[in-house]
PDB file of N, CA and C in Angstrom:
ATOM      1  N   UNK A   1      97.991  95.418 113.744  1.00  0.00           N
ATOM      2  CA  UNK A   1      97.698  96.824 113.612  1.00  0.00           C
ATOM      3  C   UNK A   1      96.370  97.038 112.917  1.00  0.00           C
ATOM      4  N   UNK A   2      96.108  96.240 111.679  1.00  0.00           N
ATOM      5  CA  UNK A   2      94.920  96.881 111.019  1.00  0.00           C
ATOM      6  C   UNK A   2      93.971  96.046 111.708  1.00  0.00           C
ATOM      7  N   UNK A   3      94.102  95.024 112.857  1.00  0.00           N
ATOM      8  CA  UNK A   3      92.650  94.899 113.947  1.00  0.00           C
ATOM      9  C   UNK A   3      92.785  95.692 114.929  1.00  0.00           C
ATOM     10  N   UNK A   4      93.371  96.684 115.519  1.00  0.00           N
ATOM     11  CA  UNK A   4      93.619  97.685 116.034  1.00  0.00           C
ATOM     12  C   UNK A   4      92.512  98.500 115.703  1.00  0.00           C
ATOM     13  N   UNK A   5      92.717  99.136 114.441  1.00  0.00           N
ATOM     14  CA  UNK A   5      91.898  99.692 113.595  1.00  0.00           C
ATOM     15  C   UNK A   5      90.315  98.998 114.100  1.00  0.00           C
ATOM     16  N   UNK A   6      90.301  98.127 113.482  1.00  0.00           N
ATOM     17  CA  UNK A   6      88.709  97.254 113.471  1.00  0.00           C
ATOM     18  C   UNK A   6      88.315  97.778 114.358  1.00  0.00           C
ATOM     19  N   UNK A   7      88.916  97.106 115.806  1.00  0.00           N
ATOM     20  CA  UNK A   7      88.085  97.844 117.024  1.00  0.00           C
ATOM     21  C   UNK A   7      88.449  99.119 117.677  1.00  0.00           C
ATOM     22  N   UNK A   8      88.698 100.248 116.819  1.00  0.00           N
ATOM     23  CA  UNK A   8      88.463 101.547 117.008  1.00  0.00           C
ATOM     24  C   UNK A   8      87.494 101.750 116.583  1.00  0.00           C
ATOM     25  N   UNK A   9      87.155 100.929 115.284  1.00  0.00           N
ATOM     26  CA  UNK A   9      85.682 101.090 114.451  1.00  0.00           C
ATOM     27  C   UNK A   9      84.177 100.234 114.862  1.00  0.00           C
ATOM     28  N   UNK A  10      84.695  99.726 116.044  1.00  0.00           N
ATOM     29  CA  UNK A  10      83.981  99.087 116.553  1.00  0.00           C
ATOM     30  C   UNK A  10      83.484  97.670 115.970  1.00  0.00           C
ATOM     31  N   UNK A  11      84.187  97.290 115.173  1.00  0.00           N
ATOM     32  CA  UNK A  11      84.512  96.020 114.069  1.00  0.00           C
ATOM     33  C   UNK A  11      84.790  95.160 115.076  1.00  0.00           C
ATOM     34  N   UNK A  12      84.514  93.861 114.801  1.00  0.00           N
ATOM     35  CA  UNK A  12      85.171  92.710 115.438  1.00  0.00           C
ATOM     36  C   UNK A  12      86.660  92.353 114.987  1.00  0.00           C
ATOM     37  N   UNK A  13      87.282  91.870 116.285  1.00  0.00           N
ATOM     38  CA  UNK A  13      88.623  91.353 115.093  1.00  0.00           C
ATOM     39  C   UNK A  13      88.763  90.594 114.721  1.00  0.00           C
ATOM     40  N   UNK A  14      89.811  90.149 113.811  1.00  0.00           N
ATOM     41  CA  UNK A  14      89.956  88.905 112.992  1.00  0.00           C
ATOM     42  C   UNK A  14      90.802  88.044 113.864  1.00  0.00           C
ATOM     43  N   UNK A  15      91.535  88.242 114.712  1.00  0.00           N
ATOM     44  CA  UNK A  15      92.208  87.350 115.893  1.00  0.00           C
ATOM     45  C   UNK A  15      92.284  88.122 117.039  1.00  0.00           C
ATOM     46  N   UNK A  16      92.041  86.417 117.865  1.00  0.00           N
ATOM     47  CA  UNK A  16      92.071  86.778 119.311  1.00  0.00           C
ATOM     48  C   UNK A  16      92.974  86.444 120.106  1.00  0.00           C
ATOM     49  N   UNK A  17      94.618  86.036 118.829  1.00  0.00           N
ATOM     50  CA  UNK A  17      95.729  86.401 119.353  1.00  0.00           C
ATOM     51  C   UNK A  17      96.448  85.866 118.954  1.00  0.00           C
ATOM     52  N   UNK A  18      97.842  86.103 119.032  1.00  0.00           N
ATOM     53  CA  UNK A  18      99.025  85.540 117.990  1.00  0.00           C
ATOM     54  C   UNK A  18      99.126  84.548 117.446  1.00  0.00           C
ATOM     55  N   UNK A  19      99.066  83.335 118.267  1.00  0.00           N
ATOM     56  CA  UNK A  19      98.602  81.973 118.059  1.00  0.00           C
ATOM     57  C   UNK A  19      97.127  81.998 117.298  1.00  0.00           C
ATOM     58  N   UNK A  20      96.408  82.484 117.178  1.00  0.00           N
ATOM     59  CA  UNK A  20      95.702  82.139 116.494  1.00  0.00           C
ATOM     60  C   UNK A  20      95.597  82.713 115.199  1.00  0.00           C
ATOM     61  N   UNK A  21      96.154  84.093 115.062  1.00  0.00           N
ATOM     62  CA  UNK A  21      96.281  84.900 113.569  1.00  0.00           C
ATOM     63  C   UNK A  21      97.452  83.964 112.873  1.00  0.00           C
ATOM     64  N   UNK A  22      98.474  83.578 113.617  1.00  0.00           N
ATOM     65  CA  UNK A  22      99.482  82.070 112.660  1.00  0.00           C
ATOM     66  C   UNK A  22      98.965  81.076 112.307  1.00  0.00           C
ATOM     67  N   UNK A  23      97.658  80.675 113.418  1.00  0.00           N
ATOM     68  CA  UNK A  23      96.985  79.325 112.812  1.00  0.00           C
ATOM     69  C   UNK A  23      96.192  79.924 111.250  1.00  0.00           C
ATOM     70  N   UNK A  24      95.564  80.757 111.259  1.00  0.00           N
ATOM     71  CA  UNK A  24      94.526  81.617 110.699  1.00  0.00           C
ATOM     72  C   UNK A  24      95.298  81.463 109.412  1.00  0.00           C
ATOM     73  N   UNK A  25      96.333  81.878 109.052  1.00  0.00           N
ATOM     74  CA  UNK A  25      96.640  82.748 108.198  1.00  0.00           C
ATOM     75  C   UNK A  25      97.948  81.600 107.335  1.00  0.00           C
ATOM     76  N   UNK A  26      97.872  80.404 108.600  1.00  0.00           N
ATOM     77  CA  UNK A  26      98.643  79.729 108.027  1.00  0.00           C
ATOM     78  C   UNK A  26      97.251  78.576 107.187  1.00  0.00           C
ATOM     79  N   UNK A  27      96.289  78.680 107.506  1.00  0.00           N
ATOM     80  CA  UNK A  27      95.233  78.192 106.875  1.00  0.00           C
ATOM     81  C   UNK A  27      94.895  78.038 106.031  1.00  0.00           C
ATOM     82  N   UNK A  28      95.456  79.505 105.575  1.00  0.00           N
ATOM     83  CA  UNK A  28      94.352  79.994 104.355  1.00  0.00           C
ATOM     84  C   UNK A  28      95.354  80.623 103.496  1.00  0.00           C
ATOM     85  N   UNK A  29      96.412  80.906 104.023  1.00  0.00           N
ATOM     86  CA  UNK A  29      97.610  81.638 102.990  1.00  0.00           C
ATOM     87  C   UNK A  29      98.902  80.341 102.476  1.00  0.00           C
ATOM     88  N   UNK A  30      98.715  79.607 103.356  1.00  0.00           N
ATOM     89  CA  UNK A  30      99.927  78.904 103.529  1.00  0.00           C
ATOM     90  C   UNK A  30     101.095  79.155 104.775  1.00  0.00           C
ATOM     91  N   UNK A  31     102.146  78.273 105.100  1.00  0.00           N
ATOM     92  CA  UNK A  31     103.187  78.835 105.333  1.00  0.00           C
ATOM     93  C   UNK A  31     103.602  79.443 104.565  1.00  0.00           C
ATOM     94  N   UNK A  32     104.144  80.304 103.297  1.00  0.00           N
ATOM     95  CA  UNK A  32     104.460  81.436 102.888  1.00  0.00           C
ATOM     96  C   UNK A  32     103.698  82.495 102.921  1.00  0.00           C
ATOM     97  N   UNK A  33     102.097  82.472 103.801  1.00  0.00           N
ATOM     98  CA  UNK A  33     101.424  83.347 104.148  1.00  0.00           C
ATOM     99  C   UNK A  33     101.930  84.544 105.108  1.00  0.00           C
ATOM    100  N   UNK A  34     103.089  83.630 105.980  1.00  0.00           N
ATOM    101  CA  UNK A  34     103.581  84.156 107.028  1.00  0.00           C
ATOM    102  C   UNK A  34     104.823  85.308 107.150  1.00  0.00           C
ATOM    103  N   UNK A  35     105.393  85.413 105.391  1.00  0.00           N
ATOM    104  CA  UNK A  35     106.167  86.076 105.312  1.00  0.00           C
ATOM    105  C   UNK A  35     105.639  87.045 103.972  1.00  0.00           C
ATOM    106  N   UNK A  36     104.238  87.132 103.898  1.00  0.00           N
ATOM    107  CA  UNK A  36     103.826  88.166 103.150  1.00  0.00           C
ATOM    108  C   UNK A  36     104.328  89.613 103.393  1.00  0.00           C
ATOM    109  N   UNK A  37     104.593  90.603 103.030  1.00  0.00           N
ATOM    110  CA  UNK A  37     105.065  91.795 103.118  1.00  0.00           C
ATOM    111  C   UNK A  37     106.788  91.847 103.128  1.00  0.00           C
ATOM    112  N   UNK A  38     107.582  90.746 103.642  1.00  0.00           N
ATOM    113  CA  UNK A  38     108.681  90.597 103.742  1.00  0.00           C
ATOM    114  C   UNK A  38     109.459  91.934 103.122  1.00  0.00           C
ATOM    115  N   UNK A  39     109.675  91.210 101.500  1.00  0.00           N
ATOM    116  CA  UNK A  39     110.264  92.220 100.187  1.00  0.00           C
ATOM    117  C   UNK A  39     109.929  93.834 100.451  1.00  0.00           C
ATOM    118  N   UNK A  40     108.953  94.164 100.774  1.00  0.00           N
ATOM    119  CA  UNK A  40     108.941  95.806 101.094  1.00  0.00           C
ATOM    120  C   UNK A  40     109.701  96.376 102.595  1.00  0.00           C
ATOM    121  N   UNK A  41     109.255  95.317 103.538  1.00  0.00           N
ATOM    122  CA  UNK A  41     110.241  95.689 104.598  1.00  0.00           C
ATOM    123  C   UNK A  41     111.607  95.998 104.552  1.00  0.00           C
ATOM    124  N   UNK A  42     112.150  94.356 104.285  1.00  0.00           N
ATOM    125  CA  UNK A  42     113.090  94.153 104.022  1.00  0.00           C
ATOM    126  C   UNK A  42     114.299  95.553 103.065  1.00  0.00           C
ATOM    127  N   UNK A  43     113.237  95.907 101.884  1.00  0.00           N
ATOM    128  CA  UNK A  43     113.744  96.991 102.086  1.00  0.00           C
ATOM    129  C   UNK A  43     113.845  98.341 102.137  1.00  0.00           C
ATOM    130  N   UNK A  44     112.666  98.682 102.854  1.00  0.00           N
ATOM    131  CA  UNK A  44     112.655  99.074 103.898  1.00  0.00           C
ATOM    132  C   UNK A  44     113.847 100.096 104.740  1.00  0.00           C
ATOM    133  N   UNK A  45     113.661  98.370 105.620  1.00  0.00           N
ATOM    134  CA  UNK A  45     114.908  98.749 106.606  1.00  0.00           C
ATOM    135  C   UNK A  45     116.493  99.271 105.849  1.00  0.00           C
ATOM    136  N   UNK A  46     116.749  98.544 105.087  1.00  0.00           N
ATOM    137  CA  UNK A  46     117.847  99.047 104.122  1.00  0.00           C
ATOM    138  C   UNK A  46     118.214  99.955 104.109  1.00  0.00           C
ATOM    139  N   UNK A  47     117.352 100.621 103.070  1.00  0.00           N
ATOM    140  CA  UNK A  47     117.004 101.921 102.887  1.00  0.00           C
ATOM    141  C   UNK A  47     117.358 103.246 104.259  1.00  0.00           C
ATOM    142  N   UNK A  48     116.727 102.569 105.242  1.00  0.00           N
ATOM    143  CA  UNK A  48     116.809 103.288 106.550  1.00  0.00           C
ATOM    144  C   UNK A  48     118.655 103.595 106.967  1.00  0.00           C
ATOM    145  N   UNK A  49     119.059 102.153 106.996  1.00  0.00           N
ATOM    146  CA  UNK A  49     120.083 101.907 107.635  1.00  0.00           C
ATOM    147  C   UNK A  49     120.951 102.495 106.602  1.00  0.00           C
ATOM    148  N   UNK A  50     120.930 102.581 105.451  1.00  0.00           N
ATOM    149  CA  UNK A  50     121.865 103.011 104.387  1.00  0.00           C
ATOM    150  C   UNK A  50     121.904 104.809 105.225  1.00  0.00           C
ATOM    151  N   UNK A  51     120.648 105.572 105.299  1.00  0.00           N
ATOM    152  CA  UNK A  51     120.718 106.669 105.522  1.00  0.00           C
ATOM    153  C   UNK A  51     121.096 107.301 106.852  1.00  0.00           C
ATOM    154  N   UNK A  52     120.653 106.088 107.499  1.00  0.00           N
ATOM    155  CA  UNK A  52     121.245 106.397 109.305  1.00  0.00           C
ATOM    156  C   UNK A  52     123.013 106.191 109.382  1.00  0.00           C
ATOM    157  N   UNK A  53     123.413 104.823 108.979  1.00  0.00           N
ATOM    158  CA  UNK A  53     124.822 104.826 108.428  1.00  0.00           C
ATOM    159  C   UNK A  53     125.424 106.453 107.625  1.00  0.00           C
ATOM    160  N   UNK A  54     124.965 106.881 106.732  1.00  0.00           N
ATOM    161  CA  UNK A  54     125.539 108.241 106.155  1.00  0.00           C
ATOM    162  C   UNK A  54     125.696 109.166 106.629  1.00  0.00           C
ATOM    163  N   UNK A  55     124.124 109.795 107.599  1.00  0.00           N
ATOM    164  CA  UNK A  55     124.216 110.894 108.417  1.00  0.00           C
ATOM    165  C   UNK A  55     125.480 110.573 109.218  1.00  0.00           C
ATOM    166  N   UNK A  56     125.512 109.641 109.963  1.00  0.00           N
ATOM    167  CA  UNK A  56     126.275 109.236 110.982  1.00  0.00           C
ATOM    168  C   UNK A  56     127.895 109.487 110.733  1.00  0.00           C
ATOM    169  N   UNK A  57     128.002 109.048 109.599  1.00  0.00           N
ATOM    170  CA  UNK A  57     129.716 109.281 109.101  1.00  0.00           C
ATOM    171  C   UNK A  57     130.136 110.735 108.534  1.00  0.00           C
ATOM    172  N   UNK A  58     128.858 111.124 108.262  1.00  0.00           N
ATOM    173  CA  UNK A  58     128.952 111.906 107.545  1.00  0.00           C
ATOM    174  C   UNK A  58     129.552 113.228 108.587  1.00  0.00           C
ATOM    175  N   UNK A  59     128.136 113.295 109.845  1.00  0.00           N
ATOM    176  CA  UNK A  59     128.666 113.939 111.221  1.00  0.00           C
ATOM    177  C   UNK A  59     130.340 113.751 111.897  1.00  0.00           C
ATOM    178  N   UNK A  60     130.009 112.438 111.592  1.00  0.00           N
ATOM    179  CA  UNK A  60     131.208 112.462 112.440  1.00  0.00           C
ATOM    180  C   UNK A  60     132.349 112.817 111.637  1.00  0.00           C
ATOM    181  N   UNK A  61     132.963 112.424 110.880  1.00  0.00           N
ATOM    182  CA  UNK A  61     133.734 113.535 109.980  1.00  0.00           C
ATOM    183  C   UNK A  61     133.806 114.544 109.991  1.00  0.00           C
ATOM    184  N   UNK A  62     132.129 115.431 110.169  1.00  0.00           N
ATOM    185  CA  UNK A  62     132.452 116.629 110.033  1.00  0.00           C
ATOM    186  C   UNK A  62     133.210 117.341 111.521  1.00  0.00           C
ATOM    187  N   UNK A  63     132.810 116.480 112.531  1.00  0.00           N
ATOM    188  CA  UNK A  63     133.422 117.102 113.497  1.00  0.00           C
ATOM    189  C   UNK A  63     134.690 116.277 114.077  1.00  0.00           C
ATOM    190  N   UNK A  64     134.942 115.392 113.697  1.00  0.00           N
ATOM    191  CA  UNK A  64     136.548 115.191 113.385  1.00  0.00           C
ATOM    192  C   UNK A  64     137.250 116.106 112.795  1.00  0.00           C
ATOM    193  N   UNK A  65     136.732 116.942 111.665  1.00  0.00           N
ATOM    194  CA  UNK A  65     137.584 117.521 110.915  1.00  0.00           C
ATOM    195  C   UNK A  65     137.456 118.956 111.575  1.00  0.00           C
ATOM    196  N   UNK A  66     137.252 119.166 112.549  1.00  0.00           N
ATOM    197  CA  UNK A  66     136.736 120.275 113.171  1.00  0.00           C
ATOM    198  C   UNK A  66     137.850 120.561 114.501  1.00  0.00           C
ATOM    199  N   UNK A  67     138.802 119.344 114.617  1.00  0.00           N
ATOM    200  CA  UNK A  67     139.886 119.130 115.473  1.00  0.00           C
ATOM    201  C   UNK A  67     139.684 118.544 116.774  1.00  0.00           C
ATOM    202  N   UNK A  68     138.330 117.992 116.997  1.00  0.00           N
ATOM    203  CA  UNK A  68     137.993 117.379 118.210  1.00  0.00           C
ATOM    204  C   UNK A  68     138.417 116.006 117.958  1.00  0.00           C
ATOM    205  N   UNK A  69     138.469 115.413 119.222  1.00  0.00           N
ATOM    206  CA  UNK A  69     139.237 113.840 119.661  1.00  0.00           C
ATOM    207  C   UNK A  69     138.517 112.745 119.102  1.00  0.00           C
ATOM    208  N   UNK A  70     138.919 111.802 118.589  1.00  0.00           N
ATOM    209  CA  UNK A  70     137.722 110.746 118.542  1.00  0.00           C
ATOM    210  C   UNK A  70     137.711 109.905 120.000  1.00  0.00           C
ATOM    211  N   UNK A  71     136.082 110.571 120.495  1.00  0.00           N
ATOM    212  CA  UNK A  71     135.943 110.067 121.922  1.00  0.00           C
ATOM    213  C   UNK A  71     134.875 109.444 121.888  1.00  0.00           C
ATOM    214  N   UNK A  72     133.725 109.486 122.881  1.00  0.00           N
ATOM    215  CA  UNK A  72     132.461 108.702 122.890  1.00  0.00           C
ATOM    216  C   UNK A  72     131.844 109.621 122.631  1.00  0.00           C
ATOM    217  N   UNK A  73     132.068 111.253 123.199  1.00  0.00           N
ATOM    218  CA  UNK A  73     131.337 112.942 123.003  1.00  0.00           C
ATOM    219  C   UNK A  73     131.039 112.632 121.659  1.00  0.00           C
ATOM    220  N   UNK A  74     132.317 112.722 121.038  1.00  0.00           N
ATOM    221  CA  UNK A  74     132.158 112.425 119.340  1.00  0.00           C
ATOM    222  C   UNK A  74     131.195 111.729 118.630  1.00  0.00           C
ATOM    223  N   UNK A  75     131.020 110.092 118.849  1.00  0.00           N
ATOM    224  CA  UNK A  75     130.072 109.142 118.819  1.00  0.00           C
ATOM    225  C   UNK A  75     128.945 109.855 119.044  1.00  0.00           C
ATOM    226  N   UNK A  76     128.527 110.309 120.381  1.00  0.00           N
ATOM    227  CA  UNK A  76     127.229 110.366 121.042  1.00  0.00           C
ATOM    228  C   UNK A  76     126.953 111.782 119.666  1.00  0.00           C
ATOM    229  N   UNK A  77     127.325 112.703 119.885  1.00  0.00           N
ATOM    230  CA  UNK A  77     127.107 113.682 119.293  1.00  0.00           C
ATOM    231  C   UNK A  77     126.850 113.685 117.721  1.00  0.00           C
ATOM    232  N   UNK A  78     127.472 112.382 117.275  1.00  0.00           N
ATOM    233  CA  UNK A  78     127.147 111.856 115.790  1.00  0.00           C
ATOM    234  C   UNK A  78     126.342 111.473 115.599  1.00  0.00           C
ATOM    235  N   UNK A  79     125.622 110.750 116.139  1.00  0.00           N
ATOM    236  CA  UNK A  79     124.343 109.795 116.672  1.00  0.00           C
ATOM    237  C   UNK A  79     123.230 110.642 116.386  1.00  0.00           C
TER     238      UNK A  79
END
């Protein structure tokens, strides 16, 4: 993404492709170069899934409790 950037800016990029940003980066960072950013993703996604999980139960409850069936309508409509 941020050589994306580069050559919007008309920058050269720093790789000229997957295989070579792993060689690159395993070069000069290490193999633990390769899992830099991990810890913020990681959670990240969590974070996400904690809140997508809640809405989700949260909906659906509410329209369970609303006297409709538990069907797929239900599901989809929780979603």
């Amino acid at each position: 993404q941020a050589d994306g950037r580069n050559v919007a800016r008309n920058l050269p990029a720093r790789y000229s492709g997957i295989f070579d940003a792993f060689s690159k980066i395993v070069r000069s960072e290490g193999l633990l170069g390769l899992y830099a950013g991990l810890g913020p993703n990681l959670t990240r996604a969590a974070l996400v899934n904690v809140g997508e999980l809640t809405a989700y139960d949260s909906a659906k409850h509410f329209i369970l409790g609303r006297g409709y069936a538990d069907n797929v309508g239900v599901h989809a409509s929780s979603a």
